[in-house]
PDB file of N, CA and C in Angstrom:
ATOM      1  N   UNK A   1      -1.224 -12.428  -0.796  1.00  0.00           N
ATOM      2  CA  UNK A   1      -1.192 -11.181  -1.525  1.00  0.00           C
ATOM      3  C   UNK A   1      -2.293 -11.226  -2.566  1.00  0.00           C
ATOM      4  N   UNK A   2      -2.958 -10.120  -3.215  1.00  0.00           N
ATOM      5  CA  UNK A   2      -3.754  -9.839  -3.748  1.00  0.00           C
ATOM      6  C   UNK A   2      -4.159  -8.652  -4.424  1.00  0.00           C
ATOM      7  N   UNK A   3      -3.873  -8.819  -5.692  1.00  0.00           N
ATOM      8  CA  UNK A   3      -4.298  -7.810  -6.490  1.00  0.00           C
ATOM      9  C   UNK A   3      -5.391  -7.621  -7.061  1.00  0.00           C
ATOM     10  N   UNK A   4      -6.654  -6.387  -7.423  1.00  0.00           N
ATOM     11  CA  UNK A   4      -7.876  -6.564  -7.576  1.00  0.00           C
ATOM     12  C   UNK A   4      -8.542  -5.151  -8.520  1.00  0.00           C
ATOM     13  N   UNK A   5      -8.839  -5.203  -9.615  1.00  0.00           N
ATOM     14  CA  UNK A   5      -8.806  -4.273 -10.798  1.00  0.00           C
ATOM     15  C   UNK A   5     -10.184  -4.037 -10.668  1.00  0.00           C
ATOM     16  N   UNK A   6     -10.502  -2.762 -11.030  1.00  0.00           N
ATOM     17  CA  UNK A   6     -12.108  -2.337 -11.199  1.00  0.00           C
ATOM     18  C   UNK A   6     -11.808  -1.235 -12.306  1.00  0.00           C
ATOM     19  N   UNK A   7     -12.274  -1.684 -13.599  1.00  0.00           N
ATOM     20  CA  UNK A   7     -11.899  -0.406 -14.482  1.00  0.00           C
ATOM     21  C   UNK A   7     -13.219   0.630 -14.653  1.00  0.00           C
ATOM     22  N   UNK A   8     -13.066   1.642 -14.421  1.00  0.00           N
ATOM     23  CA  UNK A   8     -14.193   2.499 -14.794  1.00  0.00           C
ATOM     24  C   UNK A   8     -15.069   2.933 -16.060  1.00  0.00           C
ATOM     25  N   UNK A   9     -16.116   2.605 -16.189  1.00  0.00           N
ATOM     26  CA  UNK A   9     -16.368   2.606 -17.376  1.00  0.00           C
ATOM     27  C   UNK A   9     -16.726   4.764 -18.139  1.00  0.00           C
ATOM     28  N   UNK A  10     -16.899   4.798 -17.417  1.00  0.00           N
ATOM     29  CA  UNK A  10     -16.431   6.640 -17.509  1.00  0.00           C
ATOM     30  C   UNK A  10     -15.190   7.394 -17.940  1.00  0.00           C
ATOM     31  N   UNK A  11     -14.402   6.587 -16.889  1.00  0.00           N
ATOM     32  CA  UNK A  11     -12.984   6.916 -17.850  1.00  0.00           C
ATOM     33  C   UNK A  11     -11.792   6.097 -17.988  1.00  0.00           C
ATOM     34  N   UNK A  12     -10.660   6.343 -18.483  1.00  0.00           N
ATOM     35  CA  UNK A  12      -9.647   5.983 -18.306  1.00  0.00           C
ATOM     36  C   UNK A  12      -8.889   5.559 -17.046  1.00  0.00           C
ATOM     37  N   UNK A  13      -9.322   4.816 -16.544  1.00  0.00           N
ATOM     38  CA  UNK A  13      -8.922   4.517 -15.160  1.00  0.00           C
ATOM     39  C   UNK A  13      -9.675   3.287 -14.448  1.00  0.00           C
ATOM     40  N   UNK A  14      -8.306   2.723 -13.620  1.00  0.00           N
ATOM     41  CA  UNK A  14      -8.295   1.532 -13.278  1.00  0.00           C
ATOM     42  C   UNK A  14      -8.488   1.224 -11.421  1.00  0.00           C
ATOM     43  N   UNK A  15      -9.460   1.596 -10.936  1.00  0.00           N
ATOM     44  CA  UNK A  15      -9.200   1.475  -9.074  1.00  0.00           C
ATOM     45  C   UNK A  15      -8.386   0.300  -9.346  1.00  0.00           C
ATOM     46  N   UNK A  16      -7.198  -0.096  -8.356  1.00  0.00           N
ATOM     47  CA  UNK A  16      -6.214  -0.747  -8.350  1.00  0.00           C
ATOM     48  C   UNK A  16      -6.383  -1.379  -6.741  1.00  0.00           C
ATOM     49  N   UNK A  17      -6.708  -2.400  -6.409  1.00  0.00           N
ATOM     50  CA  UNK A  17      -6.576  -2.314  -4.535  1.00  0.00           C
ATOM     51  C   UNK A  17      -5.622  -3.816  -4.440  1.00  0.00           C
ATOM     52  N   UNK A  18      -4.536  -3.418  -3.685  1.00  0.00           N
ATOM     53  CA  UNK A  18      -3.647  -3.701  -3.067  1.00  0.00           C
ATOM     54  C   UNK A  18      -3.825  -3.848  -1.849  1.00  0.00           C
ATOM     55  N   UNK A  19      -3.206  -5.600  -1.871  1.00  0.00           N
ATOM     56  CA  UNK A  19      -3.661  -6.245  -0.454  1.00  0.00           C
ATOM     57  C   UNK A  19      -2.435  -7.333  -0.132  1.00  0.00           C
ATOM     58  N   UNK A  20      -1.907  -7.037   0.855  1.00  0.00           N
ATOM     59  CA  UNK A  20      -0.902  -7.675   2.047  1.00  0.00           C
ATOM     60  C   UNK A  20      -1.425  -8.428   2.990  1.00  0.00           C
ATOM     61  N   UNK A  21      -0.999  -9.597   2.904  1.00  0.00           N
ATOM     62  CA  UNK A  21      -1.526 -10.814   4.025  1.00  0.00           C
ATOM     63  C   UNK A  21      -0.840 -10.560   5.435  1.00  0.00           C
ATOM     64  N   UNK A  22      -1.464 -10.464   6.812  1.00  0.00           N
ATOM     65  CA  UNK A  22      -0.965 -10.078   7.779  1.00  0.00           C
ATOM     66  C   UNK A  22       0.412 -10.618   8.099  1.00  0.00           C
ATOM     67  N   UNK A  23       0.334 -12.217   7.331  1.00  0.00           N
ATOM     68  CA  UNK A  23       1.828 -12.806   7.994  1.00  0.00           C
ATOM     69  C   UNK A  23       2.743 -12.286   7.228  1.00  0.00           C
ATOM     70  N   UNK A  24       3.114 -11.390   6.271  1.00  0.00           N
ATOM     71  CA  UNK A  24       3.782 -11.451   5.426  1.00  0.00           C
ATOM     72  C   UNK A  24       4.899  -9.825   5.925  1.00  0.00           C
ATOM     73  N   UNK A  25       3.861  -9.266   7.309  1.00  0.00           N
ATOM     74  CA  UNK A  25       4.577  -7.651   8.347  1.00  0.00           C
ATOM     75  C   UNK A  25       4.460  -8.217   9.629  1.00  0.00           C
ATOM     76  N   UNK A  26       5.704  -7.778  10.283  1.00  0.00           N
ATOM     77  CA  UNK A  26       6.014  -7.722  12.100  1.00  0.00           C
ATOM     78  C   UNK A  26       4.689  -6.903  12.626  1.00  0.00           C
ATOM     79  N   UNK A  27       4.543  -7.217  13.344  1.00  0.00           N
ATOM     80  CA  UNK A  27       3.541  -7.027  14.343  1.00  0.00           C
ATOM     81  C   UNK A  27       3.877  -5.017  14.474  1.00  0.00           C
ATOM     82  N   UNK A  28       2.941  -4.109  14.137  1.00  0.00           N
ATOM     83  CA  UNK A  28       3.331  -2.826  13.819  1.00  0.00           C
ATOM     84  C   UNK A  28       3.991  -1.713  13.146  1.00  0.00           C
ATOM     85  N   UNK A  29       4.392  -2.992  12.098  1.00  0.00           N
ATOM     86  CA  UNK A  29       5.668  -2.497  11.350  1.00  0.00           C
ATOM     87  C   UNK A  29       4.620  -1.297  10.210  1.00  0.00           C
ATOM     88  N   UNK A  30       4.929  -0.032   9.773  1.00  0.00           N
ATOM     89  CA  UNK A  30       4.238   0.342   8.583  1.00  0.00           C
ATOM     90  C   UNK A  30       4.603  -0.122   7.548  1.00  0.00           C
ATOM     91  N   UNK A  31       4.017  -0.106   6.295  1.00  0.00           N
ATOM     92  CA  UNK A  31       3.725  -0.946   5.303  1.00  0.00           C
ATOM     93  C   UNK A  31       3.515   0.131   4.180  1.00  0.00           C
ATOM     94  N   UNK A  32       4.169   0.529   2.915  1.00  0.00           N
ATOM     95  CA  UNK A  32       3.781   1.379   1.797  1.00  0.00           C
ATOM     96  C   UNK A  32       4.049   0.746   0.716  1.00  0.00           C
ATOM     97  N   UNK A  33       3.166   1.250  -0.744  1.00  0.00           N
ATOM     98  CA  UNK A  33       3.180   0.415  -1.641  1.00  0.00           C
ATOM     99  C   UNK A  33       3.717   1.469  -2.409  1.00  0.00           C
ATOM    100  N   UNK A  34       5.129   1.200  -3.400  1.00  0.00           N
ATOM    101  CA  UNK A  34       6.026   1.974  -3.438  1.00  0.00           C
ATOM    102  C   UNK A  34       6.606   1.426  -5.567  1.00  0.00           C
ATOM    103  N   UNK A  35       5.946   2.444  -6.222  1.00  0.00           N
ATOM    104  CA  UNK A  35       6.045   2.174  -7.326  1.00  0.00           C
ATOM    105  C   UNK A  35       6.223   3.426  -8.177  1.00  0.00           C
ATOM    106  N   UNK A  36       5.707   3.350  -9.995  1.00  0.00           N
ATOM    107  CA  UNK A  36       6.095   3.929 -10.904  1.00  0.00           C
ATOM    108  C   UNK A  36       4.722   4.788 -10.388  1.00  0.00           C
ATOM    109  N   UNK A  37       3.980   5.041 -10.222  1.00  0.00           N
ATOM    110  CA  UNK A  37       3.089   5.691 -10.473  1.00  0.00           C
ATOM    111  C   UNK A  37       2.868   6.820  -8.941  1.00  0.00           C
ATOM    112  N   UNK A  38       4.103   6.647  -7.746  1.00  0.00           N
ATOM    113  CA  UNK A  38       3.954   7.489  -7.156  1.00  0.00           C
ATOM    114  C   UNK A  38       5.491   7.675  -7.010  1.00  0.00           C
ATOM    115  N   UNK A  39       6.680   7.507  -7.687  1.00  0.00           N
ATOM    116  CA  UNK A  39       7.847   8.035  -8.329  1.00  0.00           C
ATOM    117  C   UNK A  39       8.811   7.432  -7.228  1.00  0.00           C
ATOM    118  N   UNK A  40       8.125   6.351  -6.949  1.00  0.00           N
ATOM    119  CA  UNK A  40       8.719   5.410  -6.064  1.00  0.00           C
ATOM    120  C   UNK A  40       9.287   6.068  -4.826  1.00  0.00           C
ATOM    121  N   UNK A  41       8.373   7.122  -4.270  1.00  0.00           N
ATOM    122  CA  UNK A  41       8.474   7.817  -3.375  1.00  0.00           C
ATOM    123  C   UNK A  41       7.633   6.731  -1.893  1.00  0.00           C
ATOM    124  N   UNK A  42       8.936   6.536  -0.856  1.00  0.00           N
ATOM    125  CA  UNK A  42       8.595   6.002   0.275  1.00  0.00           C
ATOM    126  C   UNK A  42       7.544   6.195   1.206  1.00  0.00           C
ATOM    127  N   UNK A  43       7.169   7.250   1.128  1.00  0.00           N
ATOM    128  CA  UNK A  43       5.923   7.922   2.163  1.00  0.00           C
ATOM    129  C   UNK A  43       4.837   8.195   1.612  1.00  0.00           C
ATOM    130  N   UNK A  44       4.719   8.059   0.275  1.00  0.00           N
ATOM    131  CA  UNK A  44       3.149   8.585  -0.444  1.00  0.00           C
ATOM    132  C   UNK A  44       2.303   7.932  -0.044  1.00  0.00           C
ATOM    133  N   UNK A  45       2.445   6.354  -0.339  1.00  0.00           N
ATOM    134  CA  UNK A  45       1.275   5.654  -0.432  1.00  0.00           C
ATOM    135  C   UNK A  45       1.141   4.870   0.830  1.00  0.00           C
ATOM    136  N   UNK A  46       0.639   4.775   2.054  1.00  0.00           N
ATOM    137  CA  UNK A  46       1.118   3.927   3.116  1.00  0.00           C
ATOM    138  C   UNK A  46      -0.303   3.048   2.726  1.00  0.00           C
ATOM    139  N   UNK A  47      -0.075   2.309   3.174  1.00  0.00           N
ATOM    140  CA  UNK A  47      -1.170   1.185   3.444  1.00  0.00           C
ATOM    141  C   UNK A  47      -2.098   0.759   4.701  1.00  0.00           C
ATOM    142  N   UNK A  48      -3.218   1.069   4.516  1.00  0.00           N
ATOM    143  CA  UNK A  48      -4.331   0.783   5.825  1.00  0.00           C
ATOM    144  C   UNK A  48      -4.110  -0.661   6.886  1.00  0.00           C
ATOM    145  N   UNK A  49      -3.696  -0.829   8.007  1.00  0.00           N
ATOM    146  CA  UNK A  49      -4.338  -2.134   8.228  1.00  0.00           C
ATOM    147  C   UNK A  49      -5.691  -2.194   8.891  1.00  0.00           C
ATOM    148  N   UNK A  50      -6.261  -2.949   8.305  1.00  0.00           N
ATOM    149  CA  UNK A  50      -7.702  -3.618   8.543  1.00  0.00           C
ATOM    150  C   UNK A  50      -7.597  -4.593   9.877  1.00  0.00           C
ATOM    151  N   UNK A  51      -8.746  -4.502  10.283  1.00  0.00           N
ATOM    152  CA  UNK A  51      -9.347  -5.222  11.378  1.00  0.00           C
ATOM    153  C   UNK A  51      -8.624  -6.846  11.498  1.00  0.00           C
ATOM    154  N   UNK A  52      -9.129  -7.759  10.562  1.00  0.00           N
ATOM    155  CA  UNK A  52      -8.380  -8.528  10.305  1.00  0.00           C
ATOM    156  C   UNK A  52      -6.799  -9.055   9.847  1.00  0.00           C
ATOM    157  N   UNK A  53      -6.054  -7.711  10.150  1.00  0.00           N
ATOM    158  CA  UNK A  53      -4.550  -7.727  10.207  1.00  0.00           C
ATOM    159  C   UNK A  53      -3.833  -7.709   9.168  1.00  0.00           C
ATOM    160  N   UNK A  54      -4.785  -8.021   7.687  1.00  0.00           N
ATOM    161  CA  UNK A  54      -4.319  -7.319   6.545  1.00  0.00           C
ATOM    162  C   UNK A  54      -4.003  -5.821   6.449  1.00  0.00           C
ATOM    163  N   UNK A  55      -3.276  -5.289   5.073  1.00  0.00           N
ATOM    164  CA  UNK A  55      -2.915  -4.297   4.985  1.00  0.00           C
ATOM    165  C   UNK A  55      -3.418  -3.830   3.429  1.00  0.00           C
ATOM    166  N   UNK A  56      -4.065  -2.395   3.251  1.00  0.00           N
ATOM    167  CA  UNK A  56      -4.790  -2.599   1.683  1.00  0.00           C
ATOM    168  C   UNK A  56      -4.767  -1.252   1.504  1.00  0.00           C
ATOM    169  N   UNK A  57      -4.628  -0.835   0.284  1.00  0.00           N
ATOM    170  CA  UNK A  57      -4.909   0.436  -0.452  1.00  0.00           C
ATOM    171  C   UNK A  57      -4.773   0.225  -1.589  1.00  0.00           C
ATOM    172  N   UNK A  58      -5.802   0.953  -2.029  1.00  0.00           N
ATOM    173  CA  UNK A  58      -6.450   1.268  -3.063  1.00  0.00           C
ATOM    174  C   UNK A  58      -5.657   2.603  -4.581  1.00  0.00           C
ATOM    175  N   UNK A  59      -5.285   2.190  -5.676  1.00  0.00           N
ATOM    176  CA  UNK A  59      -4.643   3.210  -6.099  1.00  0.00           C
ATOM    177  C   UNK A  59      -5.260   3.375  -7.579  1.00  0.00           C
ATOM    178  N   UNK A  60      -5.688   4.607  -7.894  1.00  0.00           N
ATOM    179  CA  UNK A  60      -5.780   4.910  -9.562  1.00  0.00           C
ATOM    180  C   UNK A  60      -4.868   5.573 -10.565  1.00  0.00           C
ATOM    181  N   UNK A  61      -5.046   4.217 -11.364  1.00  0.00           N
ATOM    182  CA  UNK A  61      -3.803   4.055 -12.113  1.00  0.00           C
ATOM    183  C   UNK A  61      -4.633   4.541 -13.826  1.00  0.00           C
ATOM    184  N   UNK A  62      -4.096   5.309 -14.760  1.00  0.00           N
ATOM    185  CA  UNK A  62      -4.268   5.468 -16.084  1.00  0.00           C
ATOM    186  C   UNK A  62      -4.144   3.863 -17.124  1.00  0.00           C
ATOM    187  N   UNK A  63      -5.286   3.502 -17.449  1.00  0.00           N
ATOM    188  CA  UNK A  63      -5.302   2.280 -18.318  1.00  0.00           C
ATOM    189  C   UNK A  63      -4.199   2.005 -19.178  1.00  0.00           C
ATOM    190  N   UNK A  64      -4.127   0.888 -19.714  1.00  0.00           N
ATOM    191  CA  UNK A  64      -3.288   0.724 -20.974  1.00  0.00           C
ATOM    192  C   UNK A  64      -1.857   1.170 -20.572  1.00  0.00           C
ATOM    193  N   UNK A  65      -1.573   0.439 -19.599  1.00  0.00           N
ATOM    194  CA  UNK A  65       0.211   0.520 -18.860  1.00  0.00           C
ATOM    195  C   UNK A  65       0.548  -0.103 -18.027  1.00  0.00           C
ATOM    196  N   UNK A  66       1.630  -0.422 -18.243  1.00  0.00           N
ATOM    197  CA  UNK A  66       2.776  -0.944 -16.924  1.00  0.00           C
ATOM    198  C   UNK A  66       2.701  -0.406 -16.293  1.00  0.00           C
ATOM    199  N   UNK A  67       3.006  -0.827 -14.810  1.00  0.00           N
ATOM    200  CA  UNK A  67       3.526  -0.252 -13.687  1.00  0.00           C
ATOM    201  C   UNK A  67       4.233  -1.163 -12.535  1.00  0.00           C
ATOM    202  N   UNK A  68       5.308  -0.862 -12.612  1.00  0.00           N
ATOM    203  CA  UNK A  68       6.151  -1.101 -11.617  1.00  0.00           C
ATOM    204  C   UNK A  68       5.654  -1.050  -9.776  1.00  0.00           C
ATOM    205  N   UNK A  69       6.046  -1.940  -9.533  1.00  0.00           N
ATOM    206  CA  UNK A  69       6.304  -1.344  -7.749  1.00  0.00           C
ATOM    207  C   UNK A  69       6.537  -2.799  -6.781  1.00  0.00           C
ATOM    208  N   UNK A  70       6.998  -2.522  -5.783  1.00  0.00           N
ATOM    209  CA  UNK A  70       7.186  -3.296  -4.405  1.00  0.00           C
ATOM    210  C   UNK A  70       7.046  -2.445  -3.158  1.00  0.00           C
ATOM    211  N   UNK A  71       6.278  -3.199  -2.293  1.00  0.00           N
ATOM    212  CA  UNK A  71       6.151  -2.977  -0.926  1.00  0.00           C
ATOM    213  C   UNK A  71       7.109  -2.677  -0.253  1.00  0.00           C
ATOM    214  N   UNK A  72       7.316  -1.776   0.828  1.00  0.00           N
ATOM    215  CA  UNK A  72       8.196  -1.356   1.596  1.00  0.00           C
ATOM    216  C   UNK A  72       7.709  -1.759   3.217  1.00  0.00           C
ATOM    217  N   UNK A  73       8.446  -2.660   3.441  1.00  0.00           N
ATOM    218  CA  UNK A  73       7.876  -3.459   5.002  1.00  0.00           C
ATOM    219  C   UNK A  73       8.575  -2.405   6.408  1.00  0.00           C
ATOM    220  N   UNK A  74       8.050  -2.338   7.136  1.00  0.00           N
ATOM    221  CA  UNK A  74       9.050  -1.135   8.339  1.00  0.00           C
ATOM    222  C   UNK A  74       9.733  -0.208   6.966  1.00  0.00           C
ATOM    223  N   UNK A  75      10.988   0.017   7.121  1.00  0.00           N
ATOM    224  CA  UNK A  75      12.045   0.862   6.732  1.00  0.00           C
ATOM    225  C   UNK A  75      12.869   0.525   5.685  1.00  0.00           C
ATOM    226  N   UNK A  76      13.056  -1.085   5.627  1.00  0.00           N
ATOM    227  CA  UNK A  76      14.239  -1.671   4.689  1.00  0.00           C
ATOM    228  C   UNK A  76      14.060  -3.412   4.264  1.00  0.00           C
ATOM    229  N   UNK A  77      12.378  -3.708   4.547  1.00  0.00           N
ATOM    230  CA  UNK A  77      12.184  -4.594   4.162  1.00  0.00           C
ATOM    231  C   UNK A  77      11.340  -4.595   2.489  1.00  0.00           C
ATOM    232  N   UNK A  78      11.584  -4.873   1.725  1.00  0.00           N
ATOM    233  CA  UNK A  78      11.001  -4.980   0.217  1.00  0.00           C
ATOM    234  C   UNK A  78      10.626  -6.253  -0.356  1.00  0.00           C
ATOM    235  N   UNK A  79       9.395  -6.499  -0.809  1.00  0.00           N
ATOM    236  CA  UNK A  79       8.563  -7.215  -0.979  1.00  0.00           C
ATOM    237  C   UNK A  79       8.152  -7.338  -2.240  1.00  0.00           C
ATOM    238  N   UNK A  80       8.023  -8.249  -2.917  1.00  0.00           N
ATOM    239  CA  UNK A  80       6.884  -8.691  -4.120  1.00  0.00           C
ATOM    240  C   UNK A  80       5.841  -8.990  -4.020  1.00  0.00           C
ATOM    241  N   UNK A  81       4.775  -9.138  -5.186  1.00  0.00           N
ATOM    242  CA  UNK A  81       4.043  -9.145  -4.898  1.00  0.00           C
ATOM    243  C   UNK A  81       3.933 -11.229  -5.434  1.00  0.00           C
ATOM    244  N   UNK A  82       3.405 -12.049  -4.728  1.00  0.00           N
ATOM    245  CA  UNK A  82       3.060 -12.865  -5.973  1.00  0.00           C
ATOM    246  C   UNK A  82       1.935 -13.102  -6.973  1.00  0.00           C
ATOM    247  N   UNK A  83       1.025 -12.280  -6.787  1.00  0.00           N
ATOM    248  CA  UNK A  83       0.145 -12.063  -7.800  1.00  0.00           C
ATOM    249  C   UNK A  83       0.132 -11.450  -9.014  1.00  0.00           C
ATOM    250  N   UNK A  84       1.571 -10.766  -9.016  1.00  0.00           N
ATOM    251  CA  UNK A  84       2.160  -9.805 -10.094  1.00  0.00           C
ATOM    252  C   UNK A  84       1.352 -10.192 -11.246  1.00  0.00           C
ATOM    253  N   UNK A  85       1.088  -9.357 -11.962  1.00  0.00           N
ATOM    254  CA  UNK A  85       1.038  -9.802 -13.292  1.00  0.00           C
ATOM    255  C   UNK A  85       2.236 -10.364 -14.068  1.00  0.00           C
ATOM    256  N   UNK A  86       3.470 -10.160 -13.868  1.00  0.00           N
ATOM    257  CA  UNK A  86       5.132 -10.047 -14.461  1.00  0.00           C
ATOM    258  C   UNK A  86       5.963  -9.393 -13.544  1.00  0.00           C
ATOM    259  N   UNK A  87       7.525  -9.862 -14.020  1.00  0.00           N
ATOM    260  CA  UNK A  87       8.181  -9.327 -13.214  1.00  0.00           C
ATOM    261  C   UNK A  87       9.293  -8.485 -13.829  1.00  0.00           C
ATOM    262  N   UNK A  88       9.611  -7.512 -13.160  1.00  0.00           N
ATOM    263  CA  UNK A  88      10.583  -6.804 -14.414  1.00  0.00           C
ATOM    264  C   UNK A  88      11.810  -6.701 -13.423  1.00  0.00           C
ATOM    265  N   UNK A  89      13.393  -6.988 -14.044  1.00  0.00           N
ATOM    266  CA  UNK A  89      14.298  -6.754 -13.243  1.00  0.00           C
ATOM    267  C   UNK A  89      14.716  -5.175 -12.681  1.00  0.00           C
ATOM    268  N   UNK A  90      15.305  -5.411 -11.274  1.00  0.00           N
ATOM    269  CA  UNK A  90      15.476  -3.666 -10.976  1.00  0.00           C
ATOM    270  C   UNK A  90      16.599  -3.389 -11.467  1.00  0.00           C
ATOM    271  N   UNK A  91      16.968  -2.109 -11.353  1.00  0.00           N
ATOM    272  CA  UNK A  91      18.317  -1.164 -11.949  1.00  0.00           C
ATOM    273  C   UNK A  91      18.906  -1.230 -10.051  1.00  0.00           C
ATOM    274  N   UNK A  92      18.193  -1.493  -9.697  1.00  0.00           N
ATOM    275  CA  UNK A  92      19.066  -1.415  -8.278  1.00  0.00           C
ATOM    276  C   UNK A  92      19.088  -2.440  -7.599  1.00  0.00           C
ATOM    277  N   UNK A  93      19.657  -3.637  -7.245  1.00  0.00           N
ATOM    278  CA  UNK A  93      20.090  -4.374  -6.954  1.00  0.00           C
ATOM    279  C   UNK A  93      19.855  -5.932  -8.077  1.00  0.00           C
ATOM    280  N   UNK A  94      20.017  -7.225  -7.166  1.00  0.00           N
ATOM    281  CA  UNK A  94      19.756  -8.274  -8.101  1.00  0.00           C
ATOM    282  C   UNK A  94      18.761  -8.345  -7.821  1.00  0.00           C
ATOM    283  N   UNK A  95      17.872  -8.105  -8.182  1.00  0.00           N
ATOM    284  CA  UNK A  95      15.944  -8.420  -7.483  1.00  0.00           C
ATOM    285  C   UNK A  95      15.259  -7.915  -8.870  1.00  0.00           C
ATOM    286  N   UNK A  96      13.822  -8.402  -8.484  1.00  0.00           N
ATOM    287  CA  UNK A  96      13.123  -7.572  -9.772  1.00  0.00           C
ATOM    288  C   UNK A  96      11.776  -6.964  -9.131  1.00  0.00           C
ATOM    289  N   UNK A  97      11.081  -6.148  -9.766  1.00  0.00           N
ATOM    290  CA  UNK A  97      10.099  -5.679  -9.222  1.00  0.00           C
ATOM    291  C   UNK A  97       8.922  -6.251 -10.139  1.00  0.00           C
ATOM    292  N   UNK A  98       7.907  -6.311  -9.261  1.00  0.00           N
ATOM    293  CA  UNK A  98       6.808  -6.513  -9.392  1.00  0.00           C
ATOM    294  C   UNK A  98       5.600  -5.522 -10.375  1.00  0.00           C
ATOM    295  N   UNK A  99       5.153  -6.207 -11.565  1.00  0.00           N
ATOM    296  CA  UNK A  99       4.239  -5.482 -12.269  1.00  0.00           C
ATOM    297  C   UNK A  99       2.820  -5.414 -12.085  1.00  0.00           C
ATOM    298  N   UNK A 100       2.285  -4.645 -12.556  1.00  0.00           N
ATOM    299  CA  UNK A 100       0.554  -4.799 -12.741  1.00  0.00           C
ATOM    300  C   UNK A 100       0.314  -4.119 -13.674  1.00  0.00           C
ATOM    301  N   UNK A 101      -0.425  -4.742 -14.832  1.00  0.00           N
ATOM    302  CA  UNK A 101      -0.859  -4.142 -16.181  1.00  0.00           C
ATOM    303  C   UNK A 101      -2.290  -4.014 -16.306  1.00  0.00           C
ATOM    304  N   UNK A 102      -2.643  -2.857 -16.335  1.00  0.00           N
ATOM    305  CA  UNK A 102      -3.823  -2.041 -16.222  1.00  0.00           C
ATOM    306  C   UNK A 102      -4.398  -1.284 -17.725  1.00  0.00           C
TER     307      UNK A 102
END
């Protein structure tokens, strides 16, 4: 896993690219990256796979904040990240979600 920051020097904003190691999804499974900044809505953000069997997208995020999120593997698999910056516990189950501070 791999997280990778490019802040813009123009504005307030952080390209964010998000990257999934191939072993880490079933062979076709879709893959979305599922956080505070797209209202932890399942279908917004899906994730590309690349040639090499990774999975990556790219997200712009407003500087100077938290943000929450975990991967959504197929339908009902949920994922961390381990590159997190931190981890914050969820309100929904015993697990915690994964941060990135931008």
């Amino acid at each position: 896993m791999a997280i990778t920051k490019k802040f813009l020097k123009t504005k307030p904003v952080c390209k964010v690219k998000f990257e999934l190691p191939k072993d880490e999804v079933e062979n076709g499974e879709s893959v979305f990256l599922v956080g505070d900044f797209n209202n932890w809505d399942t279908s917004t953000t899906p994730m590309k796979k690349l040639k090499s069997g990774k999975y990556t997208v790219t997200v712009d995020l407003a500087t100077n904040q938290d943000y929450q999120f975990r991967y959504l593997v197929g339908h009902e698999n949920w994922l961390n990240d381990t590159d997190a910056d931190s981890y914050e516990p969820s309100p929904y189950a015993d697990t915690d979600n994964s941060v990135v501070s931008v």
